[in-house]
C-alpha atoms as a PDB file:
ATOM      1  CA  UNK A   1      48.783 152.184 107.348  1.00  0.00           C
ATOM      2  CA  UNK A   2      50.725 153.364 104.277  1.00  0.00           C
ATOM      3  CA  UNK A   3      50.875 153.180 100.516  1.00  0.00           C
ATOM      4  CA  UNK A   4      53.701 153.657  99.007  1.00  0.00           C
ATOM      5  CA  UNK A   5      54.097 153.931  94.670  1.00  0.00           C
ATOM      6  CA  UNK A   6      56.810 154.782  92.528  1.00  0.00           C
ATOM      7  CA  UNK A   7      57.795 154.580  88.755  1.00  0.00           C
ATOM      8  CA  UNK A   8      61.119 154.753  86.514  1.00  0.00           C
ATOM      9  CA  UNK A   9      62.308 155.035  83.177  1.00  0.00           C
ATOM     10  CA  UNK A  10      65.364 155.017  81.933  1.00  0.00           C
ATOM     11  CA  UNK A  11      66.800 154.948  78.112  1.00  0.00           C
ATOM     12  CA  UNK A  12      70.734 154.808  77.174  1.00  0.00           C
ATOM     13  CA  UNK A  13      73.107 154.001  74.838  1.00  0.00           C
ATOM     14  CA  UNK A  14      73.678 150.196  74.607  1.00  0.00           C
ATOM     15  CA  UNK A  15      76.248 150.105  71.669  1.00  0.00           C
ATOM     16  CA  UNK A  16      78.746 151.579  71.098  1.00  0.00           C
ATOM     17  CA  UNK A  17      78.437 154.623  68.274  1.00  0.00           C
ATOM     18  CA  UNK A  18      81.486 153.538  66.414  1.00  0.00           C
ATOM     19  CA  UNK A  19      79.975 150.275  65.772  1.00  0.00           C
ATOM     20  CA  UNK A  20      76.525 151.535  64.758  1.00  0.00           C
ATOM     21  CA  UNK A  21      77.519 152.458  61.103  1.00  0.00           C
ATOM     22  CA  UNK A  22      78.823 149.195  60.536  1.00  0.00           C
ATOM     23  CA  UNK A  23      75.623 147.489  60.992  1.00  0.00           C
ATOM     24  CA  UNK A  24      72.873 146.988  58.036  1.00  0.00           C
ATOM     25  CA  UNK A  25      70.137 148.607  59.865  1.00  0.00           C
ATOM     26  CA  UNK A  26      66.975 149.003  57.780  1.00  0.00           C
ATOM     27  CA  UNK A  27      64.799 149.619  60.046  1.00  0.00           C
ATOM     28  CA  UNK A  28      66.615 152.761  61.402  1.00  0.00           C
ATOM     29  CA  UNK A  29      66.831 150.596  64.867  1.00  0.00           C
ATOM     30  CA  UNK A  30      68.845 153.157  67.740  1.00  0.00           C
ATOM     31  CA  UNK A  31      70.236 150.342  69.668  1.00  0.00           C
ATOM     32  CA  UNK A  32      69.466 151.401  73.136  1.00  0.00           C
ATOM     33  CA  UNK A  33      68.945 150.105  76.248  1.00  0.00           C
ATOM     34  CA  UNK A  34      65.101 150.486  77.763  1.00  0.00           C
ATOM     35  CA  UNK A  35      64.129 150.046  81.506  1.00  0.00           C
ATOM     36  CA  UNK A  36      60.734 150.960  83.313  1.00  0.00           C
ATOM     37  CA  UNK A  37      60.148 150.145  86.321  1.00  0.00           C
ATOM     38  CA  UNK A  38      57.271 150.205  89.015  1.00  0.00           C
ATOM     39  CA  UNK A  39      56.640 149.163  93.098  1.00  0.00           C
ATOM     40  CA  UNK A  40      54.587 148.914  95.289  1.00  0.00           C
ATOM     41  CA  UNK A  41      54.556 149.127  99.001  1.00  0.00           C
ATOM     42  CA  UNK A  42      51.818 148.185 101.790  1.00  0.00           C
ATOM     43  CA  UNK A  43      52.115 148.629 105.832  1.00  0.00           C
ATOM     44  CA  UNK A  44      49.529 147.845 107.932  1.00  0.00           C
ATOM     45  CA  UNK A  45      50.365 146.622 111.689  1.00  0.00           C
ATOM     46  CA  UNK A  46      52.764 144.397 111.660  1.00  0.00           C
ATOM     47  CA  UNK A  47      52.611 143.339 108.122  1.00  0.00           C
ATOM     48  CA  UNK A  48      55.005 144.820 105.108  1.00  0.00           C
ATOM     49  CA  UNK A  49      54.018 143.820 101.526  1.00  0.00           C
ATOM     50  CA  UNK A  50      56.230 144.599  98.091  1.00  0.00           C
ATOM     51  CA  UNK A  51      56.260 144.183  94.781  1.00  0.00           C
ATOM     52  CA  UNK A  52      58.027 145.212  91.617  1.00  0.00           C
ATOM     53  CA  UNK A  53      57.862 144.480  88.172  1.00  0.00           C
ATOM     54  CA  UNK A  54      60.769 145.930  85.591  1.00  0.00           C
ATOM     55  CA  UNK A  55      60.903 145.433  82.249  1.00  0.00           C
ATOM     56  CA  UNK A  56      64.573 146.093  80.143  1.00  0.00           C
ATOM     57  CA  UNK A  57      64.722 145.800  76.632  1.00  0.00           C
ATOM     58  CA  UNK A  58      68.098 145.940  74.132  1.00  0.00           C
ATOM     59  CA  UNK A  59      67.655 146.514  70.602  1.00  0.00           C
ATOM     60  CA  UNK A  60      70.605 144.546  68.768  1.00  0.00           C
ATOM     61  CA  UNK A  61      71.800 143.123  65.571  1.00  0.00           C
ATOM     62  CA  UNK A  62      71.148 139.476  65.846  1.00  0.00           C
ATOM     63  CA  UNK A  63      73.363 136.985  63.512  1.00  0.00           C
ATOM     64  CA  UNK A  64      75.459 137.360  60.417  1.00  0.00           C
ATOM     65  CA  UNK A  65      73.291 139.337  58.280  1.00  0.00           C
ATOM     66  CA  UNK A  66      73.034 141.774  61.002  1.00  0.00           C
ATOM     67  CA  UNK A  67      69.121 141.157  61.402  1.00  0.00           C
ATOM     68  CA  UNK A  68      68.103 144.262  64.023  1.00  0.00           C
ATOM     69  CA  UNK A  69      65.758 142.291  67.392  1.00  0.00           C
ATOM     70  CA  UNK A  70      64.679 143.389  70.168  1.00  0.00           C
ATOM     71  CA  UNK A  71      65.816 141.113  73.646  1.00  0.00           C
ATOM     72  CA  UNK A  72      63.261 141.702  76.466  1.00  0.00           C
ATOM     73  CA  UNK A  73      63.729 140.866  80.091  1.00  0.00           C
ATOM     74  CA  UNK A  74      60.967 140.758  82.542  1.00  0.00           C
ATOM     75  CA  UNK A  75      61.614 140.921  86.116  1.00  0.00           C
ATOM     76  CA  UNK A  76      59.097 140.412  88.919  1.00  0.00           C
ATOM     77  CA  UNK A  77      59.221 140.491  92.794  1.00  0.00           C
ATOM     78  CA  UNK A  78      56.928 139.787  95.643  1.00  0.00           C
ATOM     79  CA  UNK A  79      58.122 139.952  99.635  1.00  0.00           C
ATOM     80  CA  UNK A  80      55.814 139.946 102.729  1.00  0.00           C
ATOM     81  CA  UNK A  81      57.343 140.759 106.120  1.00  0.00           C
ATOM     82  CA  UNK A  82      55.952 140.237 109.391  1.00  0.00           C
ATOM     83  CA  UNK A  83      56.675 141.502 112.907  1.00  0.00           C
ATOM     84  CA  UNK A  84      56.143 138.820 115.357  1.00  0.00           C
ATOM     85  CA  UNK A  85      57.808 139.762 118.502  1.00  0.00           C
ATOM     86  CA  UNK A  86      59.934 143.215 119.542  1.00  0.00           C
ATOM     87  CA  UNK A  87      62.757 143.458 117.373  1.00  0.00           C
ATOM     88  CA  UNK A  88      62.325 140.129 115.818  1.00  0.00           C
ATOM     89  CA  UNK A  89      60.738 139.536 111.947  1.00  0.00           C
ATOM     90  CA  UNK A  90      59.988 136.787 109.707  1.00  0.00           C
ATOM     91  CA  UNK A  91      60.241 137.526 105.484  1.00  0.00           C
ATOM     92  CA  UNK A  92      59.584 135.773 102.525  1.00  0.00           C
ATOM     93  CA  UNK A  93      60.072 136.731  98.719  1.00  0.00           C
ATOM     94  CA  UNK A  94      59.626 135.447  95.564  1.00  0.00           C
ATOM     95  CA  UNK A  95      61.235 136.278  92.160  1.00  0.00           C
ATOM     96  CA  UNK A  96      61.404 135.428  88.580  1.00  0.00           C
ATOM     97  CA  UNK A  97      63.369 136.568  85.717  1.00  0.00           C
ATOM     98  CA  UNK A  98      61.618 135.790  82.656  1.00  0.00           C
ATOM     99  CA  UNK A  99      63.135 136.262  79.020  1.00  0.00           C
ATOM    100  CA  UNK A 100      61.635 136.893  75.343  1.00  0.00           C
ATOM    101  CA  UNK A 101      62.024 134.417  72.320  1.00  0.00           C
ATOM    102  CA  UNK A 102      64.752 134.565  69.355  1.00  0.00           C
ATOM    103  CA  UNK A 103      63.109 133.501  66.408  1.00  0.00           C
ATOM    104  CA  UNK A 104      65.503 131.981  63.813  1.00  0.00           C
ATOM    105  CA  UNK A 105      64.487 130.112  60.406  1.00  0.00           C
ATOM    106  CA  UNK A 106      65.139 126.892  62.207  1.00  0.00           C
ATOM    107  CA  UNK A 107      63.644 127.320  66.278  1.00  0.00           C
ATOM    108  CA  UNK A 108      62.580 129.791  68.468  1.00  0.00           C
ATOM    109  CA  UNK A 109      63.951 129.591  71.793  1.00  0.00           C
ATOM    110  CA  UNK A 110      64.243 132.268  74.478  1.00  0.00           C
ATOM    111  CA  UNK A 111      67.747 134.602  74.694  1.00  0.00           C
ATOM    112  CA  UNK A 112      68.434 133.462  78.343  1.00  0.00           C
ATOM    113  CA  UNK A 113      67.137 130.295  80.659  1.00  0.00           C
ATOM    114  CA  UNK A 114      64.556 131.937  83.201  1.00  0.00           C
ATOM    115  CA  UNK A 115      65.325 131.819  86.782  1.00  0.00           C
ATOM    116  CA  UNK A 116      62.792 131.513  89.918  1.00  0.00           C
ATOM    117  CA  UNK A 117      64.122 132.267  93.594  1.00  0.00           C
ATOM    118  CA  UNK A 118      62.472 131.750  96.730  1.00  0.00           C
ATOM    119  CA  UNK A 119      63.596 132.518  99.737  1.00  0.00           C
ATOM    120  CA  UNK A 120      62.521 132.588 103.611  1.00  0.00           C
ATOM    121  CA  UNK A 121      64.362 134.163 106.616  1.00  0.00           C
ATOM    122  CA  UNK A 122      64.195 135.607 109.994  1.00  0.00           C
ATOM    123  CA  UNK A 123      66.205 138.660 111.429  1.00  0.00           C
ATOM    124  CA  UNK A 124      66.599 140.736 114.551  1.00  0.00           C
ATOM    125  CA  UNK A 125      67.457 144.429 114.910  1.00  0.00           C
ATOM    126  CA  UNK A 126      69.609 144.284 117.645  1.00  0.00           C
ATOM    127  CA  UNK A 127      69.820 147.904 117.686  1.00  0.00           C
ATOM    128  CA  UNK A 128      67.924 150.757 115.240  1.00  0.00           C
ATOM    129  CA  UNK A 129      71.325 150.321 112.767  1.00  0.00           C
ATOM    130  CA  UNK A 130      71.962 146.642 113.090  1.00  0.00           C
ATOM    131  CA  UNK A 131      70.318 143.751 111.912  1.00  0.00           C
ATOM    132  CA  UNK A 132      71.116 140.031 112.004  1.00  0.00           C
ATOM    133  CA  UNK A 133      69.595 137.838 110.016  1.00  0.00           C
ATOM    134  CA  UNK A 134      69.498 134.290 108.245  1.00  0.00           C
ATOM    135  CA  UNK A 135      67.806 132.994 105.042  1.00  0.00           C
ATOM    136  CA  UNK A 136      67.340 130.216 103.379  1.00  0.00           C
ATOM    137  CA  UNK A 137      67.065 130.522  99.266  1.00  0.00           C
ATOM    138  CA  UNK A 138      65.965 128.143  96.670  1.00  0.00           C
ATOM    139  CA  UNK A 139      66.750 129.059  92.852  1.00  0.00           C
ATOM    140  CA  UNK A 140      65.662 127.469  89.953  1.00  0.00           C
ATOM    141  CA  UNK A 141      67.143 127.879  86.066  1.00  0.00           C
ATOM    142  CA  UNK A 142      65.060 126.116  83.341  1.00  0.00           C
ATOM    143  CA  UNK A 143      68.288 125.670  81.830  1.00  0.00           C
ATOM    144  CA  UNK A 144      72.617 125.992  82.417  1.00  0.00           C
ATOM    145  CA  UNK A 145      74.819 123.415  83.486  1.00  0.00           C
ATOM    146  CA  UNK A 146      73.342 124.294  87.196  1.00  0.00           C
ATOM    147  CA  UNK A 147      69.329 124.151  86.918  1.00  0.00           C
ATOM    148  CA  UNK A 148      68.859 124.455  91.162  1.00  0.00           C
ATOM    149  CA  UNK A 149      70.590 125.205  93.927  1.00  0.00           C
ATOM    150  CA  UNK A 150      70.001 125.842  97.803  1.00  0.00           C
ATOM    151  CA  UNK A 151      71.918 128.540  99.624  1.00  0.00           C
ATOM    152  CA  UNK A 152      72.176 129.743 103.420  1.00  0.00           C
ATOM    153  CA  UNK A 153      72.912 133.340 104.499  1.00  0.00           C
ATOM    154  CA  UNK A 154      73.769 134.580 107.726  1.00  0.00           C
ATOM    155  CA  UNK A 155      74.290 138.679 107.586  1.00  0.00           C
ATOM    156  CA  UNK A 156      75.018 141.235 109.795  1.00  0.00           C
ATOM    157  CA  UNK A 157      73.736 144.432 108.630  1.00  0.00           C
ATOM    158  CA  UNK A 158      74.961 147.530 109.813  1.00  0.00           C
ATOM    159  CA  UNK A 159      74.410 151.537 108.323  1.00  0.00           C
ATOM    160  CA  UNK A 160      75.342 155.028 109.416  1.00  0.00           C
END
């Protein structure tokens, strides 16, 4: 059985200085890039359970009058894997990519068209440092010209 936690943050410069005293920025905005991060990971027998959650955020000026907003992205993942025979697995994950909402005079609409992916697959380490496997993914944009898609992977994964 193991638990398994960890955490990240990260801030950096998004735009570029030379730009920055061109903007009107009122609100003394510092136009970086934010990321935290956190995951989670379960073992027990057979069984492997993760999850992460990360949240970005870019401060930017947003339109002609150079209006200063932050854009948030939320990013979430959940994957179970399970042991079913010597060397062979079964895995599943799901995803989603979630955005914040741009609030104009005349809408409010989010920055970017979410996207949800789901995705099944089997492998088998032939040896310790090679794996073969094959999944089967489903995506899903609330939005684009392309709003789903199916895709099959076959991969053979090798380190050293």
């Amino acid at each position: 059985t193991g638990l398994t936690v960890g955490a990240s943050f990260a801030r950096g410069e998004f735009l570029d200085r030379r730009i920055r005293p061109l903007l009107s920025n009122p609100d003394g905005a510092d136009f970086d890039q934010r990321a935290a991060e956190l995951d989670i990971e379960y073992s027990r027998g057979h069984w492997l359970a993760r999850a992460e959650i990360m949240r970005s955020e870019w401060t930017l000026p947003i339109g002609t009058e150079g209006t200063v907003m932050p854009l948030r992205s939320l990013a979430t993942t959940f994957e179970g894997r399970y042991t079913f025979a010597p060397g062979w697995y079964g895995a599943a994950r799901v995803e989603h990519l979630g955005f914040s909402h741009i609030t104009t005079p005349t809408e409010t609409t989010e920055w970017e068209a979410p996207v949800t992916r789901t995705e099944v697959g089997i492998g088998y380490y032939v040896q310790r440092n090679l794996i073969a496997k094959t999944s089967l993914q489903f995506n899903r944009r609330d939005g684009g010209r392309i709003t789903r898609s199916q895709l099959l992977a076959a991969q053979l994964l090798y380190w050293f």
